[in-house]
N, C-alpha and C. Protein backbone atom coordinates (compact mmCIF):
# COMPACT_ATOMS: atom_id res chain seq x y z
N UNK A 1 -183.71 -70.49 76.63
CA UNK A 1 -182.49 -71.17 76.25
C UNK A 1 -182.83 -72.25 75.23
N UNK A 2 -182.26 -72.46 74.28
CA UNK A 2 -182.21 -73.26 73.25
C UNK A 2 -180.62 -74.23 72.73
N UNK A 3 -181.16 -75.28 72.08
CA UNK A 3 -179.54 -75.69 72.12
C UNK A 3 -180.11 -76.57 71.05
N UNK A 4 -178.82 -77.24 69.80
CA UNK A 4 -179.47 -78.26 69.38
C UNK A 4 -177.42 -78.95 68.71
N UNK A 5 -177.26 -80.37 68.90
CA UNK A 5 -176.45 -80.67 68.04
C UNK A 5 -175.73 -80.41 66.57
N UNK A 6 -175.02 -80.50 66.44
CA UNK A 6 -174.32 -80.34 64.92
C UNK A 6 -172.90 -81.11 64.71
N UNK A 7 -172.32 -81.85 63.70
CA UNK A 7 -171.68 -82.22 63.42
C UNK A 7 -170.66 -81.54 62.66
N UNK A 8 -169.05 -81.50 63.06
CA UNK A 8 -168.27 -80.19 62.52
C UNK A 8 -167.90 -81.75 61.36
N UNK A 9 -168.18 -80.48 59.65
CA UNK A 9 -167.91 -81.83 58.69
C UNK A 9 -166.57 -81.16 57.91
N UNK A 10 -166.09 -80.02 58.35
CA UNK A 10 -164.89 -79.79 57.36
C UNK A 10 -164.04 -80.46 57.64
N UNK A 11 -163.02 -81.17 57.15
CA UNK A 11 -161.79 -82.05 57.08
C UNK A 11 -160.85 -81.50 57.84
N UNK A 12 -160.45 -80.43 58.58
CA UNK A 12 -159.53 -79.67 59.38
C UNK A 12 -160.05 -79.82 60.69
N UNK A 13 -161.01 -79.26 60.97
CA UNK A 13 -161.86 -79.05 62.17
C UNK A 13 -161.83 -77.93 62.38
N UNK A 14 -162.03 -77.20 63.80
CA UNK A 14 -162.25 -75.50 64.09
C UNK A 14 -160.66 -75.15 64.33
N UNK A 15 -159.58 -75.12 63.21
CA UNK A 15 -158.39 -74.61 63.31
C UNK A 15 -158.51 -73.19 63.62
N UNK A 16 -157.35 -72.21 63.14
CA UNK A 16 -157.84 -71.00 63.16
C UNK A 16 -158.36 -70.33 61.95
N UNK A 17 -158.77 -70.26 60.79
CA UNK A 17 -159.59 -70.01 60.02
C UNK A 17 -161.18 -70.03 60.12
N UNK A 18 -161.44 -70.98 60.43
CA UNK A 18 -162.86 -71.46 60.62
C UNK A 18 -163.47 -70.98 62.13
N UNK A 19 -162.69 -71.56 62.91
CA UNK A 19 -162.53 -70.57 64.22
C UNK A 19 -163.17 -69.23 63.93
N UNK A 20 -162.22 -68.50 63.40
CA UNK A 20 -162.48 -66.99 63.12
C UNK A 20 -163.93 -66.70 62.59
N UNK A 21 -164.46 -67.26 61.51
CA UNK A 21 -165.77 -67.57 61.00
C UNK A 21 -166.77 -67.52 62.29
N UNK A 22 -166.48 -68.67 62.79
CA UNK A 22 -167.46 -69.50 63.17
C UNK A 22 -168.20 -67.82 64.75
N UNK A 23 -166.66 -67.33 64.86
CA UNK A 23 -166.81 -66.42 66.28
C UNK A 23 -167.31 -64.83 65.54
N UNK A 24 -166.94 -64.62 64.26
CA UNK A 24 -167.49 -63.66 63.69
C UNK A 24 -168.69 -63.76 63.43
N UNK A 25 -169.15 -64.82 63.10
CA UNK A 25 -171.14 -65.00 63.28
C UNK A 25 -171.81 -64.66 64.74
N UNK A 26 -171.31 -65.53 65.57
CA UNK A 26 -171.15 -65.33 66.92
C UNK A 26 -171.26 -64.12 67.28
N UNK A 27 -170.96 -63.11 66.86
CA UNK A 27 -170.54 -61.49 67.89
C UNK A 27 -171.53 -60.91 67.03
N UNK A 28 -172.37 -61.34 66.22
CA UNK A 28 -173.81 -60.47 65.51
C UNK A 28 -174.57 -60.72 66.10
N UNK A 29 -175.24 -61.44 67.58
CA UNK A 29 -175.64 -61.82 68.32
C UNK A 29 -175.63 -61.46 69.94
N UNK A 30 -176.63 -60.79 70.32
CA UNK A 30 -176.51 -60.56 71.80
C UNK A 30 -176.67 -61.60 72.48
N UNK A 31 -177.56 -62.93 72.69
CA UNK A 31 -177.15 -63.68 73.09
C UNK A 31 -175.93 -64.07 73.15
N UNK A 32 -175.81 -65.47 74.91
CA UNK A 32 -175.11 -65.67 75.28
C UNK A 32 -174.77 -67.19 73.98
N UNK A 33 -173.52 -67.22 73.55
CA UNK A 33 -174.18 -68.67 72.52
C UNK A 33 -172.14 -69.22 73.21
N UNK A 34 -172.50 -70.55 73.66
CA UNK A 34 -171.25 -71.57 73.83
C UNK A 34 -171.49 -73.14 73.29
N UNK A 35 -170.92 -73.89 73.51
CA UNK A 35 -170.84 -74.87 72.76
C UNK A 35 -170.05 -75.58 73.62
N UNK A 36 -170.63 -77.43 73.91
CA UNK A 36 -170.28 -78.52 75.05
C UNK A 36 -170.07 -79.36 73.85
N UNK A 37 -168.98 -79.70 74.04
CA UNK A 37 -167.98 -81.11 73.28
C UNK A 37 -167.32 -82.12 74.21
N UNK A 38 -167.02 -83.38 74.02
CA UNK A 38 -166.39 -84.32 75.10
C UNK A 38 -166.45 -84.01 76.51
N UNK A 39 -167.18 -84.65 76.77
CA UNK A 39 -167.55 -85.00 78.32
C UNK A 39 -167.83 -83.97 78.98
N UNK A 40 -168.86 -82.91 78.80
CA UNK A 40 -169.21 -81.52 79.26
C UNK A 40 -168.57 -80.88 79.16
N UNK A 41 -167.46 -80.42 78.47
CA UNK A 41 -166.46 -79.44 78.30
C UNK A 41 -167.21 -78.32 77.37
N UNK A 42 -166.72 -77.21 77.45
CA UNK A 42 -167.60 -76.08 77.40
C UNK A 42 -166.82 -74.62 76.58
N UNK A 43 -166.94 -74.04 75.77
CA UNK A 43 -166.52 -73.24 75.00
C UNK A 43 -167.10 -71.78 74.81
N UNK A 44 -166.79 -71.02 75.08
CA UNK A 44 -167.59 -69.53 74.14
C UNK A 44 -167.52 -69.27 72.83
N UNK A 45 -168.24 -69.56 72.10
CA UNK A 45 -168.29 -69.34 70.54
C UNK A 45 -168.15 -67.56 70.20
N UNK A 46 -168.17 -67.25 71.39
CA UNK A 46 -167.55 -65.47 70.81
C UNK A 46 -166.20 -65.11 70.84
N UNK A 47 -165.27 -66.41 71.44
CA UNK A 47 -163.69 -66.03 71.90
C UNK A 47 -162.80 -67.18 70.77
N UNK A 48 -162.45 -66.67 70.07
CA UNK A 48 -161.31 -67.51 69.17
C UNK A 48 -160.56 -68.51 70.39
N UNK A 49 -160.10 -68.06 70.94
CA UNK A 49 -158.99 -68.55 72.06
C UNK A 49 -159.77 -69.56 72.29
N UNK A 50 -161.24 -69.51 72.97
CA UNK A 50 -161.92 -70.93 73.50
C UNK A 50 -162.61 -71.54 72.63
N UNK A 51 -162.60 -70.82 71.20
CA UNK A 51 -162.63 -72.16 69.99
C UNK A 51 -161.58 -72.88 69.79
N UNK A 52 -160.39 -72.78 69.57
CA UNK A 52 -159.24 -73.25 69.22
C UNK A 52 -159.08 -74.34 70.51
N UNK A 53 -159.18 -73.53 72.14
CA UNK A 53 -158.74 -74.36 73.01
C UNK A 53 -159.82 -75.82 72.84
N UNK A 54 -160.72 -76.03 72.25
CA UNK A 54 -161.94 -76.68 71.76
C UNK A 54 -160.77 -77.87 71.16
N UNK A 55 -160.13 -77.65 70.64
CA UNK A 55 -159.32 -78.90 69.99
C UNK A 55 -160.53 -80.04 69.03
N UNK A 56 -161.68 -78.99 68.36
CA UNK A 56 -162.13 -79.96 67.85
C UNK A 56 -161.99 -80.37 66.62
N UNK A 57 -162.39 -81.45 66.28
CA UNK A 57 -161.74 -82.38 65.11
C UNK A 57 -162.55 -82.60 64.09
N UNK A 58 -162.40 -83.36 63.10
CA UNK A 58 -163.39 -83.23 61.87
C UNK A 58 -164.21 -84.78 62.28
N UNK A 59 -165.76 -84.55 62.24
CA UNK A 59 -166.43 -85.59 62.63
C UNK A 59 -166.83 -85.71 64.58
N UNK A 60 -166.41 -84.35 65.05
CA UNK A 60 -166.72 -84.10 66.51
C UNK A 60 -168.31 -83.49 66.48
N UNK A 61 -168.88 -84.05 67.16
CA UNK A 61 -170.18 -83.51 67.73
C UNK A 61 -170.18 -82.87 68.83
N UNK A 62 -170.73 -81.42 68.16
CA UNK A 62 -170.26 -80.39 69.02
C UNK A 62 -172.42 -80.34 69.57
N UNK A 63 -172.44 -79.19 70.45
CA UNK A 63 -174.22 -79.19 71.14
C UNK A 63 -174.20 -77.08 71.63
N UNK A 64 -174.32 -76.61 70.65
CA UNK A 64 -174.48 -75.39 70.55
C UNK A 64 -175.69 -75.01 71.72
N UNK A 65 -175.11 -74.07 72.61
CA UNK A 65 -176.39 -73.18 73.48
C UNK A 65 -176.71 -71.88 73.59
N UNK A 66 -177.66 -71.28 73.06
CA UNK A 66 -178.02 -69.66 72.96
C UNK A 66 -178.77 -69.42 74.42
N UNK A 67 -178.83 -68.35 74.72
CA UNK A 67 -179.34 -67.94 75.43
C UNK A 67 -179.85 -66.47 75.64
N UNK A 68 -180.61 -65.61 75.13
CA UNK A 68 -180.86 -64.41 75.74
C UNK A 68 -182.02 -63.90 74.62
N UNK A 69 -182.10 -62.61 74.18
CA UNK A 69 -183.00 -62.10 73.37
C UNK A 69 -183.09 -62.55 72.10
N UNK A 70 -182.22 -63.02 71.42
CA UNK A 70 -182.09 -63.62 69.64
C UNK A 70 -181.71 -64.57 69.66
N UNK A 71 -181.88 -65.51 70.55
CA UNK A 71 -181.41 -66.67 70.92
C UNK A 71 -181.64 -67.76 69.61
N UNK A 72 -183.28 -67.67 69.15
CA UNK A 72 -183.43 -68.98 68.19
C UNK A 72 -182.43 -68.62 66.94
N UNK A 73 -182.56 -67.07 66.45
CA UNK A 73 -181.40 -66.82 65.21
C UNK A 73 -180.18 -67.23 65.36
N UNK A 74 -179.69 -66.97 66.66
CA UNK A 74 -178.60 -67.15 67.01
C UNK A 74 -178.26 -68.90 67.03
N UNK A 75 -178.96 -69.89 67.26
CA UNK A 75 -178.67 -70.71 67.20
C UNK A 75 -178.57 -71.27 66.06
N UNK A 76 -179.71 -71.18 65.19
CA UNK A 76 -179.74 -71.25 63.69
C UNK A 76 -178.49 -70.74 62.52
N UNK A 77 -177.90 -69.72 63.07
CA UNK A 77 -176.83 -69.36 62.42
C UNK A 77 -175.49 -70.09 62.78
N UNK A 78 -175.19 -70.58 63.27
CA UNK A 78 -174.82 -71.38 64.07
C UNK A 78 -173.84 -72.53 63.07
N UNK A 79 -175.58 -73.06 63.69
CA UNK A 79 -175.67 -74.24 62.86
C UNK A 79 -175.51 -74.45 61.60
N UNK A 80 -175.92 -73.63 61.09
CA UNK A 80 -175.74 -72.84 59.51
C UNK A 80 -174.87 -72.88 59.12
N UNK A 81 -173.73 -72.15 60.00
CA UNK A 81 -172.29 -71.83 59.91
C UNK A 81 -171.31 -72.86 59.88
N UNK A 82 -171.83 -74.05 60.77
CA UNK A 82 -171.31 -74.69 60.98
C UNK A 82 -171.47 -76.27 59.92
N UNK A 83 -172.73 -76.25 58.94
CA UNK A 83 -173.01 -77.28 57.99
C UNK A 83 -172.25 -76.77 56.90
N UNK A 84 -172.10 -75.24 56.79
CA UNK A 84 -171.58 -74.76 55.58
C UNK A 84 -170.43 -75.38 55.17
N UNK A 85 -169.25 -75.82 56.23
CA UNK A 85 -168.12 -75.75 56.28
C UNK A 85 -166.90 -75.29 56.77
N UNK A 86 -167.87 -73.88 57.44
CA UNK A 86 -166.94 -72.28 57.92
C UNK A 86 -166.34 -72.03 56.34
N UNK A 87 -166.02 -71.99 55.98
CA UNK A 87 -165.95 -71.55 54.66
C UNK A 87 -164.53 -72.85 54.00
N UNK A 88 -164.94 -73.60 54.23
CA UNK A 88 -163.99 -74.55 54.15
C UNK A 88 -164.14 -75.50 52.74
């Protein structure tokens, strides 16, 4: 298991655009990969629905967790995905 912080920097936050992004990276990945924001609250980065329910905001520090066989890529892309902008 691996996990590491990231800061969401697009000006919207994970609406549904970026959302979509962020869960389409997500599903190239057999690992398990979710994501803990405000006060242990907890997300699946493979389900739009529990990105969005994420309500996160621009300047939220989100803490990405992989878990299984491709775990370090999987986290790395991630993160990746997530400095890019989501395509923002």
């Amino acid at each position: 298991m691996v996990s590491k912080k990231v800061k969401v920097t697009n000006p919207t936050g994970l609406h549904l655009r970026p959302a979509g992004i962020l869960c389409k990276e997500a599903m190239q990945y057999k690992s398990r990969i979710t994501f803990s924001y405000r006060e242990n609250m907890t997300a699946n980065a493979k389900s739009v629905l529990s990105v969005l329910g994420a309500c996160v905001k621009s300047g939220d520090e989100i803490e990405f967790t992989c878990e299984g066989e491709d775990e370090e890529a999987a986290l790395q892309a991630m993160v990746d995905a997530v400095n890019s902008g989501l395509g923002e």
